[in-house]
N, C-alpha and C. Protein backbone atom coordinates (compact mmCIF):
# COMPACT_ATOMS: atom_id res chain seq x y z
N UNK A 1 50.58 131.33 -119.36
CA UNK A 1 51.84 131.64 -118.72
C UNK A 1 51.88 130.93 -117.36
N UNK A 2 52.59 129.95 -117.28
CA UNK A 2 52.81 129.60 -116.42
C UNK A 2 53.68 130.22 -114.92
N UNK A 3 53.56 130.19 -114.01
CA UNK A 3 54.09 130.65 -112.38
C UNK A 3 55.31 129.65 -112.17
N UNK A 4 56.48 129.94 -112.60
CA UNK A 4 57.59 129.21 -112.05
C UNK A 4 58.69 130.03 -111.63
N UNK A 5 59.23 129.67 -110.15
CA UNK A 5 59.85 129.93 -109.39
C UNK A 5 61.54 129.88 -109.35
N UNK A 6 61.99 130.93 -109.14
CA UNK A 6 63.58 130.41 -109.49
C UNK A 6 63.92 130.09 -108.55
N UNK A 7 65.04 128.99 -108.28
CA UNK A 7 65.64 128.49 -107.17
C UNK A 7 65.50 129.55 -106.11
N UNK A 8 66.35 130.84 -106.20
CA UNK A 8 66.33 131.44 -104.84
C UNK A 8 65.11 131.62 -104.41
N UNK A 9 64.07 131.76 -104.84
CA UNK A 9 62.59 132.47 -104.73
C UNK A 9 62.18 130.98 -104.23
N UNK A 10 62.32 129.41 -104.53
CA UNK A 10 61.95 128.64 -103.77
C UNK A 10 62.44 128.31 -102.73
N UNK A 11 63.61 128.65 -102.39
CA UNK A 11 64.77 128.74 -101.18
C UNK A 11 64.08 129.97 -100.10
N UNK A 12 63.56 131.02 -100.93
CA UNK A 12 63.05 132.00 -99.50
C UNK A 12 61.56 131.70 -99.42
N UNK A 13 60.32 130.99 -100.25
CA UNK A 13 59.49 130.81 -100.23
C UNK A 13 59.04 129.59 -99.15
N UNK A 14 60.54 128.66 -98.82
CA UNK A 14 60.56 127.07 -97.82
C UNK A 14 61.10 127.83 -97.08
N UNK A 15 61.92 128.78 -96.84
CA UNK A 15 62.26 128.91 -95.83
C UNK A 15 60.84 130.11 -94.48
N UNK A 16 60.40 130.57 -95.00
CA UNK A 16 58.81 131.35 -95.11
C UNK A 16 58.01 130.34 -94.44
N UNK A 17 57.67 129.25 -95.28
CA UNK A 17 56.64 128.36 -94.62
C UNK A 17 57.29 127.79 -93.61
N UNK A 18 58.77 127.48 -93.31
CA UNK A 18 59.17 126.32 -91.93
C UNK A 18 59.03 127.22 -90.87
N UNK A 19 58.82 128.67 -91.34
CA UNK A 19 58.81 129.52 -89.63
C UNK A 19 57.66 128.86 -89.22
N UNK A 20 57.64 128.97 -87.73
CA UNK A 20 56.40 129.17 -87.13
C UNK A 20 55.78 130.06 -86.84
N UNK A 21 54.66 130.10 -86.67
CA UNK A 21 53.67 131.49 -86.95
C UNK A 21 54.10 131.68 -85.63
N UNK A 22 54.11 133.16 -85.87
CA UNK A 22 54.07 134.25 -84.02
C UNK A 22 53.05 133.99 -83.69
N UNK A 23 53.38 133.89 -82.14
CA UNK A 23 52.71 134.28 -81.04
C UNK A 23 51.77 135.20 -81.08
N UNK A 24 50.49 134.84 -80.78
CA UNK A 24 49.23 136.23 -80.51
C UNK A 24 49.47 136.94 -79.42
N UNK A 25 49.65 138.06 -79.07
CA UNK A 25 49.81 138.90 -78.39
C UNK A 25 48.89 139.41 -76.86
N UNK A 26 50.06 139.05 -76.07
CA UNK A 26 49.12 138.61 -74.78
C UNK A 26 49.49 140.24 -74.05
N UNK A 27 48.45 141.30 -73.43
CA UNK A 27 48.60 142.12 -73.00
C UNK A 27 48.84 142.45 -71.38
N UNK A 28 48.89 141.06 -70.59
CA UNK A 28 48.84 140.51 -69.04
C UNK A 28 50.35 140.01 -69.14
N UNK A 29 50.88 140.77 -68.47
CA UNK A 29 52.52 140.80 -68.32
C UNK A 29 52.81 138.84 -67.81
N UNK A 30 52.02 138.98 -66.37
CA UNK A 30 51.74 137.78 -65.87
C UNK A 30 51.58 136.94 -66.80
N UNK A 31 50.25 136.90 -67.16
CA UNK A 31 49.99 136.13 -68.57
C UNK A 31 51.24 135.47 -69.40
N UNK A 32 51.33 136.55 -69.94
CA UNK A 32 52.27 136.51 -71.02
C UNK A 32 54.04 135.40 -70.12
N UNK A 33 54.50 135.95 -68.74
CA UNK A 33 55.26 135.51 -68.81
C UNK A 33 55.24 133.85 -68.47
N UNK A 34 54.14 133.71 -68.15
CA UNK A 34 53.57 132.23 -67.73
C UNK A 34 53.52 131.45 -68.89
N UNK A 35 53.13 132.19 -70.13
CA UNK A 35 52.53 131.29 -71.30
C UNK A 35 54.46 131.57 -72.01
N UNK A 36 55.38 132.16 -72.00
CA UNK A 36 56.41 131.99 -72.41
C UNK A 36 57.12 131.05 -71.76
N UNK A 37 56.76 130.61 -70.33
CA UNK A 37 57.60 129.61 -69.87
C UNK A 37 57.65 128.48 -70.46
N UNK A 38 55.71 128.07 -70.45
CA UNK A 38 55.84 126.84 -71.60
C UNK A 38 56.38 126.55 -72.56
N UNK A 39 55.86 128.00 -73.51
CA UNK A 39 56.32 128.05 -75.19
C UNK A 39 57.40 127.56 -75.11
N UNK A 40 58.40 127.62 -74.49
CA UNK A 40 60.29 127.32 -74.93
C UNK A 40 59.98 125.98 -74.88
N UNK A 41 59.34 125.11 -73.85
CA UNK A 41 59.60 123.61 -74.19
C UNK A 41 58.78 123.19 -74.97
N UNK A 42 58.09 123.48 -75.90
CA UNK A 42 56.95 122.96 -76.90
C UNK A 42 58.04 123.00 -77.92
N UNK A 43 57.85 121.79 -79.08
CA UNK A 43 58.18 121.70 -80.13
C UNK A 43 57.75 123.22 -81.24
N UNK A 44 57.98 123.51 -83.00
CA UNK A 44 57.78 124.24 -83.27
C UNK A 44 56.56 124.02 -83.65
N UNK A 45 56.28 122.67 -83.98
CA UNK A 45 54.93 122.30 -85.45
C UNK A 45 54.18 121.71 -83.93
N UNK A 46 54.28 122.33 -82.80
CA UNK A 46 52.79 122.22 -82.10
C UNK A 46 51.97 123.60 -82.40
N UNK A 47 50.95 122.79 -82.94
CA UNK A 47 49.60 124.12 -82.56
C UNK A 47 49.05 124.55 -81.10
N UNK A 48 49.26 126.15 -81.25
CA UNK A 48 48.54 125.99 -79.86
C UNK A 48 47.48 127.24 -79.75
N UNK A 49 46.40 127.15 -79.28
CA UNK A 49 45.42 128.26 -79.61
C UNK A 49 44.82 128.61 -78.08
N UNK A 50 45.16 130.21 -77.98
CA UNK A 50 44.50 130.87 -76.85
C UNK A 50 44.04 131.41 -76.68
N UNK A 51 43.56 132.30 -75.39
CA UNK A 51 42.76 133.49 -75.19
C UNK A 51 42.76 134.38 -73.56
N UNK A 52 42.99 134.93 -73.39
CA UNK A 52 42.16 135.31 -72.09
C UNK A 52 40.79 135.55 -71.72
N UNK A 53 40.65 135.14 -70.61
CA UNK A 53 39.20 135.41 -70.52
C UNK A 53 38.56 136.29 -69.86
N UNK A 54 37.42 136.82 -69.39
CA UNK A 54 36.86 137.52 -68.20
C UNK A 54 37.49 137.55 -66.90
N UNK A 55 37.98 135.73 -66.42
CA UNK A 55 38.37 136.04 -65.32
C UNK A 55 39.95 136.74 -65.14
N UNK A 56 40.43 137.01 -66.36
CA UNK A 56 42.26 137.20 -66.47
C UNK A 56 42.90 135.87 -66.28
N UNK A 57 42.54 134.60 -67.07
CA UNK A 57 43.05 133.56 -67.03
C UNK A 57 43.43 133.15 -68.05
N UNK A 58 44.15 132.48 -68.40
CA UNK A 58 44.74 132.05 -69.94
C UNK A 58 44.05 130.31 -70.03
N UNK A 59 43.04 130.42 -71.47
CA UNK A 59 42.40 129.33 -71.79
C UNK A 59 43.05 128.83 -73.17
N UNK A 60 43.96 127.97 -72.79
CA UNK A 60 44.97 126.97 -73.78
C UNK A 60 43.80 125.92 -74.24
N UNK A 61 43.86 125.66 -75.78
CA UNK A 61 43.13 124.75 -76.57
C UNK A 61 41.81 124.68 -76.07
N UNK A 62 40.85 125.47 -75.02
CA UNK A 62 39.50 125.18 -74.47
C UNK A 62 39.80 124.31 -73.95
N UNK A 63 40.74 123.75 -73.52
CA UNK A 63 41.07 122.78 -72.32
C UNK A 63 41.36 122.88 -70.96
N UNK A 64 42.02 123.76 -70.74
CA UNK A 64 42.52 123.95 -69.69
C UNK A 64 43.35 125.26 -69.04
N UNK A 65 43.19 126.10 -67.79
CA UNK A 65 43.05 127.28 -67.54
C UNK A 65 44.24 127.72 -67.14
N UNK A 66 45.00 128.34 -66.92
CA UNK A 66 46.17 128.95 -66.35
C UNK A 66 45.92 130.03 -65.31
N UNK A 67 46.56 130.00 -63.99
CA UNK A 67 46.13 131.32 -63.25
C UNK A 67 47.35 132.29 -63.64
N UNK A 68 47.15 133.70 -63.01
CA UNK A 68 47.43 134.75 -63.66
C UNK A 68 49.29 134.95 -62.64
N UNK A 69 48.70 134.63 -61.42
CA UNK A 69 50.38 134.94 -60.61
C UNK A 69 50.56 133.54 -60.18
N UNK A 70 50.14 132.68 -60.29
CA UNK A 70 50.96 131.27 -59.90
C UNK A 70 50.76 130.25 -60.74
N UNK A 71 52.13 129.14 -59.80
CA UNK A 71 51.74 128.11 -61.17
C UNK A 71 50.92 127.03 -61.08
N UNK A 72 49.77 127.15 -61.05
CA UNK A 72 48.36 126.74 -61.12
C UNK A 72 47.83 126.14 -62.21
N UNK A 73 47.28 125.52 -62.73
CA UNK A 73 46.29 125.38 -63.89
C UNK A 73 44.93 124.31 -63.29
N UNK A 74 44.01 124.21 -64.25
CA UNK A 74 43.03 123.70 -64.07
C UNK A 74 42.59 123.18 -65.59
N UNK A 75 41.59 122.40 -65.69
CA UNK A 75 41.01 121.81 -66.79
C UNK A 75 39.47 122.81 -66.95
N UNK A 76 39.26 122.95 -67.76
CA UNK A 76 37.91 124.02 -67.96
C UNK A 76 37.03 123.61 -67.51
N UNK A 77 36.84 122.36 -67.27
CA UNK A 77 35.17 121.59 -66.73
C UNK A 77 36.06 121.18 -65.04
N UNK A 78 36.82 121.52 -64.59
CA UNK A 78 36.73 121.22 -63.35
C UNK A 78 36.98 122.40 -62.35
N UNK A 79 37.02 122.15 -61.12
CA UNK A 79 37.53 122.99 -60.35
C UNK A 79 38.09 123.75 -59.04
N UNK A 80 39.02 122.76 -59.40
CA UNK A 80 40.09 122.08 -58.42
C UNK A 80 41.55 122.68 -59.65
N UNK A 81 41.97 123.80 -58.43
CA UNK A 81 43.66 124.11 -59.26
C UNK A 81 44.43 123.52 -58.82
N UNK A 82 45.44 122.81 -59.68
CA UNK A 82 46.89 122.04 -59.52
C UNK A 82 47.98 122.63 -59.36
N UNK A 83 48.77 122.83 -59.03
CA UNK A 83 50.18 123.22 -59.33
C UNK A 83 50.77 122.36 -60.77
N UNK A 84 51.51 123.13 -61.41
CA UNK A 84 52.61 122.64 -62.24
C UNK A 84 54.03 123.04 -62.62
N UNK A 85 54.64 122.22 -63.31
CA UNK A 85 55.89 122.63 -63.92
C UNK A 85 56.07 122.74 -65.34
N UNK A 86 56.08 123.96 -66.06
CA UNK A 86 56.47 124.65 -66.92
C UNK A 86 56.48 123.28 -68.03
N UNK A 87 57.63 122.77 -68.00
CA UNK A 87 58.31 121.52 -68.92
C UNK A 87 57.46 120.18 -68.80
N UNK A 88 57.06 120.06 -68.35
CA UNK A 88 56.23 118.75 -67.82
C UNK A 88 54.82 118.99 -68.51
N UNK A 89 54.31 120.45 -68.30
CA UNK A 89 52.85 120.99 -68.97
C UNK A 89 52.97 120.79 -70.42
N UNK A 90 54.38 121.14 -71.16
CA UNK A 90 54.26 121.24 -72.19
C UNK A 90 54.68 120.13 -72.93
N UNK A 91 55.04 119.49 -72.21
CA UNK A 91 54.93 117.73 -72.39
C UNK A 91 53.65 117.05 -72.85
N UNK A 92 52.73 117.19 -71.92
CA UNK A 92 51.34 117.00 -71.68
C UNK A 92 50.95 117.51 -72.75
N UNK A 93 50.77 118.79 -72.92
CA UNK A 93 50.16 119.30 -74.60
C UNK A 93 50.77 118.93 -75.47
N UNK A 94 51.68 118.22 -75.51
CA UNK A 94 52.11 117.81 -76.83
C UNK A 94 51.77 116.29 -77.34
N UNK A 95 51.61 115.67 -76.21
CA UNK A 95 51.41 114.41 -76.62
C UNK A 95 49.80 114.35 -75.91
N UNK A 96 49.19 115.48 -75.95
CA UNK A 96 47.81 115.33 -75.75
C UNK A 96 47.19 114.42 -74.53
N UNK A 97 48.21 115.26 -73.19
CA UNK A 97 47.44 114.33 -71.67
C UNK A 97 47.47 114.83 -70.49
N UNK A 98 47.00 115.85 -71.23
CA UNK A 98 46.57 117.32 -70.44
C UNK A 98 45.92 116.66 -69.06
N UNK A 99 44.54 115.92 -69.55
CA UNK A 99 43.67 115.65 -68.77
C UNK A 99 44.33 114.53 -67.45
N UNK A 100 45.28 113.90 -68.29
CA UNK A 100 45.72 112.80 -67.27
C UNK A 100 47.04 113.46 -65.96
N UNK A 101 47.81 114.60 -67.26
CA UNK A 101 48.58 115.23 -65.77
C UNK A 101 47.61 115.91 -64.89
N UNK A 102 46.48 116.53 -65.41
CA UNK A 102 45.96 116.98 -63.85
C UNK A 102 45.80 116.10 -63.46
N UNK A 103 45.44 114.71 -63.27
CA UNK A 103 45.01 114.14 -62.12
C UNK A 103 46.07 113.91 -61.22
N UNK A 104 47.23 113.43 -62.50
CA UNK A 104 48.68 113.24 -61.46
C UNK A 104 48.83 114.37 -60.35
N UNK A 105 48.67 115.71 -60.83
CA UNK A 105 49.22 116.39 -59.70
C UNK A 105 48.24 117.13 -58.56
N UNK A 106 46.86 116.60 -58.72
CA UNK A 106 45.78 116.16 -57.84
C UNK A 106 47.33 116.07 -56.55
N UNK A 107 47.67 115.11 -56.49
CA UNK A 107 48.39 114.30 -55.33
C UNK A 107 49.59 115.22 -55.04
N UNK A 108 50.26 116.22 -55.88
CA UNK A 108 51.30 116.80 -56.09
C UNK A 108 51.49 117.55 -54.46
N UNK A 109 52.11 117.66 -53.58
CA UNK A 109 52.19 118.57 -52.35
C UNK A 109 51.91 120.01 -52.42
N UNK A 110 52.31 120.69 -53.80
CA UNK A 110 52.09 122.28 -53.88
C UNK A 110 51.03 122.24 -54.44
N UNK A 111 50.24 121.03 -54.56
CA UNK A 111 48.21 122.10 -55.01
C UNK A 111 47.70 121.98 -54.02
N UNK A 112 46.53 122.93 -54.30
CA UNK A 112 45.79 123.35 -53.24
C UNK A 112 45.51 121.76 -51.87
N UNK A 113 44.69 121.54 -50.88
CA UNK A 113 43.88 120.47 -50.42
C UNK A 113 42.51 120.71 -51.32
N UNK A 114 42.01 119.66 -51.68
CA UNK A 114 40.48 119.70 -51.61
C UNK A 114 39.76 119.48 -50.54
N UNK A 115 39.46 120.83 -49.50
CA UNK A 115 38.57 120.91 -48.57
C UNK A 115 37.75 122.03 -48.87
N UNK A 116 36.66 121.71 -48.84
CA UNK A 116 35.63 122.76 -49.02
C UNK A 116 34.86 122.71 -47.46
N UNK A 117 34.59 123.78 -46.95
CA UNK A 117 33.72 124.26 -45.78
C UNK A 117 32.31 123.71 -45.86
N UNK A 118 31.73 124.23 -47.31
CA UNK A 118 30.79 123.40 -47.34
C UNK A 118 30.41 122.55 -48.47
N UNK A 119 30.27 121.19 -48.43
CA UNK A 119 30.42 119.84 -49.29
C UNK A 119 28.72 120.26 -49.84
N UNK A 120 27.93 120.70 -49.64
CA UNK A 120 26.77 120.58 -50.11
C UNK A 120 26.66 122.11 -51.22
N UNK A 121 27.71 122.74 -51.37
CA UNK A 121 28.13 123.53 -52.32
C UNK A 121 28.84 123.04 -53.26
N UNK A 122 29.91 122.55 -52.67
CA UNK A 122 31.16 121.63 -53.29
C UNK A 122 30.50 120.47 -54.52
N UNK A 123 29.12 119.69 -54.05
CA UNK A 123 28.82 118.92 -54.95
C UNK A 123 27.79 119.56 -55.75
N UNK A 124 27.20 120.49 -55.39
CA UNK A 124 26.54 121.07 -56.45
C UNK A 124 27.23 121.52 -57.81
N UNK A 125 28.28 122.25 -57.02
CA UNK A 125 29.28 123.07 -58.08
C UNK A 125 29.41 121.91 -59.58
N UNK A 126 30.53 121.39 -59.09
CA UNK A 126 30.73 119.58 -59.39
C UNK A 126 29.47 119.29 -60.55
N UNK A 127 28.56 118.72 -59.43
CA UNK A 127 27.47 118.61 -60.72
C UNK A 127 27.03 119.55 -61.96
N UNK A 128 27.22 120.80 -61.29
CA UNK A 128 26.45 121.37 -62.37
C UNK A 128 27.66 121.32 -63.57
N UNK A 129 29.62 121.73 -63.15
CA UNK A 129 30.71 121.27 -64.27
C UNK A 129 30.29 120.21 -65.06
N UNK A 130 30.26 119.15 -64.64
CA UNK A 130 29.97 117.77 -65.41
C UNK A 130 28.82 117.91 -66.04
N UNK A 131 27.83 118.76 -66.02
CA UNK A 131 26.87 118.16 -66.98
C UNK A 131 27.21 119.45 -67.57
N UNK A 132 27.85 120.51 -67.44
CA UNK A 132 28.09 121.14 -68.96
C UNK A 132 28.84 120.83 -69.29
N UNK A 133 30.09 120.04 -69.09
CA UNK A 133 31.06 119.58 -70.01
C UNK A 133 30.82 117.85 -70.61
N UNK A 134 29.46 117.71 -70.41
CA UNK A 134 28.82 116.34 -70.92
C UNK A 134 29.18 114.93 -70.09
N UNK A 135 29.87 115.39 -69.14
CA UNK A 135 30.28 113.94 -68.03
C UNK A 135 29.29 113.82 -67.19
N UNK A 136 28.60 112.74 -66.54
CA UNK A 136 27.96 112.38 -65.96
C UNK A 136 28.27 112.20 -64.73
N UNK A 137 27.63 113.29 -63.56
CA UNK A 137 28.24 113.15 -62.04
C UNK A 137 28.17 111.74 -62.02
């Protein structure tokens, strides 16, 4: 016996698969309204996989970090926070250049300065990021 489908039943069965899967359920109001800003400018058929972590930060694809009340992000192996814009981030994840807008907004006026008090902390830190994320100080 064959499994064949009648028109309507393949009509609600395509229409089933073109949804996009829901959203995992973020319990950090903050969180949550930070990671909805993006979501609206992302296409539907982007994948995107998250989590919170220990520190209450949102870790998009193991790439890169989100802070909890501003618009901040960081790359997981660095650590130095950027400022960003909502539409522009989700630009970046879509065409996969995550890594290259942080540097752009390195320069951006609303991120932090990179001054550290003390540089002989500052490069330790540094070193020890890069060799767990396999880059070579």
């Amino acid at each position: 016996m064959t499994d064949t489908l009648s028109p309507m039943q393949q009509r609600i069965k395509a229409r089933l698969l073109a949804q996009p899967a829901k959203d995992k359920y973020i319990d950090n109001r903050y969180l949550w309204s930070k990671w909805k800003q993006i979501r609206k400018h992302l296409s539907t058929a982007t994948h995107v996989e998250y989590r919170i972590t220990q520190q209450h930060v949102l870790l998009v694809n193991q790439q890169f970090l989100l802070a909890q009340k501003k618009s901040k992000m960081r790359l997981a192996s660095y650590l130095d926070w950027v400022a960003y814009t909502p539409r522009h981030l989700a630009f970046a994840i879509e065409t996969g250049q995550v890594e290259d807008y942080y540097w752009y907004q390195m320069s951006d006026p609303r991120s932090d300065p990179n001054i550290w008090k003390r540089q002989l902390e500052e490069k330790a830190l540094k070193t020890y990021y890069a060799q767990r994320a396999g880059r070579t100080p």
